[in-house]
C-alpha atoms as a PDB file:
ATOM      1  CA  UNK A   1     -14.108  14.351  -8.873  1.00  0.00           C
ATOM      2  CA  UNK A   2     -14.881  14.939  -5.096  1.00  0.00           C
ATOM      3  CA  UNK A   3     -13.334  18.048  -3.516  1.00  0.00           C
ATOM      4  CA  UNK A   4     -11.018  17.825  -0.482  1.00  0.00           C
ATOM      5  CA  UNK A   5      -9.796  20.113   1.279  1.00  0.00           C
ATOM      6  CA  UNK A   6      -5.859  20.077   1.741  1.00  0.00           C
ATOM      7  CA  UNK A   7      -4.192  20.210   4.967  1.00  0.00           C
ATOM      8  CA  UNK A   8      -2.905  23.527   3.833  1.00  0.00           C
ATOM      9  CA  UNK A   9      -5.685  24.723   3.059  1.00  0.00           C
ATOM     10  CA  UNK A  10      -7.231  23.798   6.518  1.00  0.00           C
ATOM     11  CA  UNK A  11      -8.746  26.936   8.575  1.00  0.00           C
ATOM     12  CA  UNK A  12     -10.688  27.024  11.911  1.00  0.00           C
ATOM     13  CA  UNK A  13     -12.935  24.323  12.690  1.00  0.00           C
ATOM     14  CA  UNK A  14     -11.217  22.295   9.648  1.00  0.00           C
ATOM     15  CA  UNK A  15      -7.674  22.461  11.031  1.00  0.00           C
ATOM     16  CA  UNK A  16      -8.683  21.918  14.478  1.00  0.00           C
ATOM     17  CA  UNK A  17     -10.439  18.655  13.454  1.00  0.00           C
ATOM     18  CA  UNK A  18      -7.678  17.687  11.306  1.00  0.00           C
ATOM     19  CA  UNK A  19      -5.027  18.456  14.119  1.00  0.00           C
ATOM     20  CA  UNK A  20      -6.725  15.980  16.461  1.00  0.00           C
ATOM     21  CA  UNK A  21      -7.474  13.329  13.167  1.00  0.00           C
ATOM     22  CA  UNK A  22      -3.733  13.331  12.421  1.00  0.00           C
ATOM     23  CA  UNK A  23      -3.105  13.173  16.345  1.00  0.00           C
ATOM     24  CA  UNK A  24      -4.888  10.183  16.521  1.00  0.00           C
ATOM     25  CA  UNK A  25      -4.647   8.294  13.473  1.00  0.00           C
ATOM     26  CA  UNK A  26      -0.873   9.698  12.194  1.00  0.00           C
ATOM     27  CA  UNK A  27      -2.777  11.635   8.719  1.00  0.00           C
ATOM     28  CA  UNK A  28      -6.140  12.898   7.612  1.00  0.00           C
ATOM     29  CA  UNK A  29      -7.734   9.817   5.498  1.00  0.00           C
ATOM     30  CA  UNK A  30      -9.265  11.844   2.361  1.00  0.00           C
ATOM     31  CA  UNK A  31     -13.124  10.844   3.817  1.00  0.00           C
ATOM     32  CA  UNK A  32     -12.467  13.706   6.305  1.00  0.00           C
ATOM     33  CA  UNK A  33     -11.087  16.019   3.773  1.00  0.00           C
ATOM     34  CA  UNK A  34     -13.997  15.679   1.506  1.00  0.00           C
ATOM     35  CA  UNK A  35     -16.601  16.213   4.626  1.00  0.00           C
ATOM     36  CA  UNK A  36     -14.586  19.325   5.445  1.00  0.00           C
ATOM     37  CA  UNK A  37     -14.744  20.592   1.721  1.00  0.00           C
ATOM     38  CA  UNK A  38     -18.775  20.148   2.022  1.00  0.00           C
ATOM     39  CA  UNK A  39     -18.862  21.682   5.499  1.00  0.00           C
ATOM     40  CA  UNK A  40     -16.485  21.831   8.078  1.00  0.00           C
ATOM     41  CA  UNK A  41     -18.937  21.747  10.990  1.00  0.00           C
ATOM     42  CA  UNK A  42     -20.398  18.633   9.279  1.00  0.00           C
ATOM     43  CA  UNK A  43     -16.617  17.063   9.756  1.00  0.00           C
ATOM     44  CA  UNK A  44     -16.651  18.037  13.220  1.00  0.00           C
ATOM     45  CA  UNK A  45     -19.976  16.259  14.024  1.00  0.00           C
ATOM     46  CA  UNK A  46     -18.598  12.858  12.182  1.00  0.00           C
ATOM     47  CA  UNK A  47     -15.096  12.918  13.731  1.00  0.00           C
ATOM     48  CA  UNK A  48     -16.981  13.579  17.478  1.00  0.00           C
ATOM     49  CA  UNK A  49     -19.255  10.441  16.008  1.00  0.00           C
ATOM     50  CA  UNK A  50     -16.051   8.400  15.550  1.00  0.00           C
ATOM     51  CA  UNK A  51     -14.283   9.522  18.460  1.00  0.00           C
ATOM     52  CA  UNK A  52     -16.738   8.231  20.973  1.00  0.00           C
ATOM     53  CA  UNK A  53     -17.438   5.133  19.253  1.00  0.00           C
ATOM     54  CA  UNK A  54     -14.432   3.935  17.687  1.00  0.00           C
ATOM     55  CA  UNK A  55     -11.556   5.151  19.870  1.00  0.00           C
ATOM     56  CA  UNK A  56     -13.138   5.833  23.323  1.00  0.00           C
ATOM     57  CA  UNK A  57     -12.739   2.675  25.254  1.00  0.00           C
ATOM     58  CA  UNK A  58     -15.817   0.859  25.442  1.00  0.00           C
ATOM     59  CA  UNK A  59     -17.131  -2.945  26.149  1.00  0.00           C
ATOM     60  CA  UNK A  60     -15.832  -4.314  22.534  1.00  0.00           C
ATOM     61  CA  UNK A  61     -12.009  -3.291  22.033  1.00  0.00           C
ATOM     62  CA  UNK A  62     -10.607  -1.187  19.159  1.00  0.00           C
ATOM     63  CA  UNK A  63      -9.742  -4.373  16.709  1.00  0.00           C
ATOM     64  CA  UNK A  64     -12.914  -6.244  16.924  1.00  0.00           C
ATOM     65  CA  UNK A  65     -14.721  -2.732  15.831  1.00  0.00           C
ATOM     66  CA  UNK A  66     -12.620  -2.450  12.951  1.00  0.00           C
ATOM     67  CA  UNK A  67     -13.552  -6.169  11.833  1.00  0.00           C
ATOM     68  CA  UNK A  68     -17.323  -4.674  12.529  1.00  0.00           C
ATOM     69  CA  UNK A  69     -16.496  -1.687  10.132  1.00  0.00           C
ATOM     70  CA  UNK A  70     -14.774  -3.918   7.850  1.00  0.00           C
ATOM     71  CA  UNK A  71     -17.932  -6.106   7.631  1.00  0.00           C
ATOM     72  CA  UNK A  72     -20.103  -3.248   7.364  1.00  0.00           C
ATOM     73  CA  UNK A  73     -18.313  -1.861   5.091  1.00  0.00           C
ATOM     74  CA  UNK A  74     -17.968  -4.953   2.611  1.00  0.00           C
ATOM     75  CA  UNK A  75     -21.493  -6.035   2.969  1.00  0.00           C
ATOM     76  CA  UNK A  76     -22.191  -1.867   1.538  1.00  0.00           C
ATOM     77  CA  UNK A  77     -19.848  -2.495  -1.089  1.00  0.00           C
ATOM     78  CA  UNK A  78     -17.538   0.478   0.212  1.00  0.00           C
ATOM     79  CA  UNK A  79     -13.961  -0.499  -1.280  1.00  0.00           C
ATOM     80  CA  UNK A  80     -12.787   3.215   0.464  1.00  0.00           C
ATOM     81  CA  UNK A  81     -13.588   1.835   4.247  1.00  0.00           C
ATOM     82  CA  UNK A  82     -13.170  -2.058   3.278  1.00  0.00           C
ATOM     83  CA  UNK A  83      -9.409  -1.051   2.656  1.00  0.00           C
ATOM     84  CA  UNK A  84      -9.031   1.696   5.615  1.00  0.00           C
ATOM     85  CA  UNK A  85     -11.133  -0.848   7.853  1.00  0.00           C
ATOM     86  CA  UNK A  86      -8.784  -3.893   6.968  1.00  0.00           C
ATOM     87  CA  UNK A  87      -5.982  -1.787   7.197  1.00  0.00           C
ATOM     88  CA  UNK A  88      -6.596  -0.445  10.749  1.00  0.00           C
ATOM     89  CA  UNK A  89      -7.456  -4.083  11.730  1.00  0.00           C
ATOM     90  CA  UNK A  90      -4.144  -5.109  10.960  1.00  0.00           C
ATOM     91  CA  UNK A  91      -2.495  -2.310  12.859  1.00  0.00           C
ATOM     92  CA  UNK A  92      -4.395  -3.173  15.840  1.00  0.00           C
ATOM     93  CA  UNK A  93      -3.266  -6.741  15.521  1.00  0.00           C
ATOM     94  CA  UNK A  94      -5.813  -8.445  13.525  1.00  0.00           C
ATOM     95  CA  UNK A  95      -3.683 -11.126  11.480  1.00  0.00           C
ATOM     96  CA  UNK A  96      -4.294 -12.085   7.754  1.00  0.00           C
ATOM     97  CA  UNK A  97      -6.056 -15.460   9.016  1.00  0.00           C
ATOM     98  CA  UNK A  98      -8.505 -13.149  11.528  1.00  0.00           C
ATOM     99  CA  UNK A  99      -9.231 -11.000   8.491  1.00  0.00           C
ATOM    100  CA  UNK A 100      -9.718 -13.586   6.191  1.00  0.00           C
ATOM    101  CA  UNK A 101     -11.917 -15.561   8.514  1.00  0.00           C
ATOM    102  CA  UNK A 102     -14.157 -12.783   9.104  1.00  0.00           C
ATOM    103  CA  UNK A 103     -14.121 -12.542   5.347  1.00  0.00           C
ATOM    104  CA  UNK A 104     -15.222 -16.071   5.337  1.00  0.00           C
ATOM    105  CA  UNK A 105     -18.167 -15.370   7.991  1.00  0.00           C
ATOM    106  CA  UNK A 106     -19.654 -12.695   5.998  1.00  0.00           C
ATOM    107  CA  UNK A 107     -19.526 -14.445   2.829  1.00  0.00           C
ATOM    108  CA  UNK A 108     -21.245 -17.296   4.652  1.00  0.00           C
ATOM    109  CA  UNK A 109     -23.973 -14.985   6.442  1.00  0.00           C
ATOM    110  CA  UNK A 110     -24.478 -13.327   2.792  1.00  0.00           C
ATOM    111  CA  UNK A 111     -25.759 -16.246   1.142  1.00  0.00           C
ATOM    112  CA  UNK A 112     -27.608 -17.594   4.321  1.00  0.00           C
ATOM    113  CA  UNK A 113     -29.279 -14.194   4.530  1.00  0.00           C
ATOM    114  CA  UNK A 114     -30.323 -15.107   0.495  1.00  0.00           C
ATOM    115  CA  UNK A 115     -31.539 -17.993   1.195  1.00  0.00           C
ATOM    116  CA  UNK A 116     -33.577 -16.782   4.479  1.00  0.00           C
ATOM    117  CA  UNK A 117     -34.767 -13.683   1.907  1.00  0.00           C
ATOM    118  CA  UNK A 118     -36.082 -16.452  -0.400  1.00  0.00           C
ATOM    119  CA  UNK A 119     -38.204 -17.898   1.696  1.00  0.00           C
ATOM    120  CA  UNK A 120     -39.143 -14.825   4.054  1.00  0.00           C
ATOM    121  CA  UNK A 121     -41.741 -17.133   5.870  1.00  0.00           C
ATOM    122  CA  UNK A 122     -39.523 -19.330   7.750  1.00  0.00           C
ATOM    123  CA  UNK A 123     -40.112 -18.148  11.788  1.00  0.00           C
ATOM    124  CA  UNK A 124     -36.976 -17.985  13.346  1.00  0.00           C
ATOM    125  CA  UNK A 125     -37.123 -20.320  16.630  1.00  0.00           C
ATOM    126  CA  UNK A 126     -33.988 -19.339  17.895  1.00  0.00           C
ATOM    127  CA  UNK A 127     -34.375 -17.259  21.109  1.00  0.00           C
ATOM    128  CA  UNK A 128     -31.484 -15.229  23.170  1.00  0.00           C
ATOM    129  CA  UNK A 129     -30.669 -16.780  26.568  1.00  0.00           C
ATOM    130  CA  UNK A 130     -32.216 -15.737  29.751  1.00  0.00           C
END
């Protein structure tokens, strides 16, 4: 089983990172705890990493990121960061018919993305806007 390391058990860099997680999210999710087990500095990287692009305003807001993640993380098969992803969603306001709609896009772009893979020839005509 992965190790994590324990609130308690949090020194230095570890429990300053952790201080700030939990002042920001309310706990330490256990994907922190077992980045600080492997390396603490490591942690500190990742949670600057989230930080400036999850919770720092910036041009998309905070829910429609999490749907992102969520999407991300579903099409990676990560059940961890499907669940935290959904989960934060909903606390930012996403309701069940905006999550299960986005479930319904990327089941959708899945299989189109199969069928484009099939036939890897097809040119895509479709150009952005000028």
């Amino acid at each position: 089983m992965t190790k994590l390391l324990s609130e308690e058990q949090a020194t230095g860099t570890a429990r300053a990172v952790y201080d700030d997680i939990k002042k920001n999210f309310g706990m330490v999710p256990n994907l922190f705890k077992a980045m600080a087990a492997a390396d603490p500095e490591w942690l500190a990287a990742n949670w600057q990493r989230e930080k400036s692009i999850m919770l720092e305003a910036g041009p998309l807001d905070r829910k429609t990121r999490e749907l992102i993640a969520m999407t991300v993380s579903i099409v990676n098969h990560c059940d961890y960061c499907t669940q935290a992803h959904e989960a934060m969603a909903g606390r930012l306001g996403a309701s069940k018919a905006e999550i299960n709609h986005a479930k319904q896009v990327i089941e959708l772009f899945s299989s189109f993305n199969a069928i484009v893979n099939a036939y890897p020839d097809i040119p895509c005509d479709i150009k952005p806007s000028e």
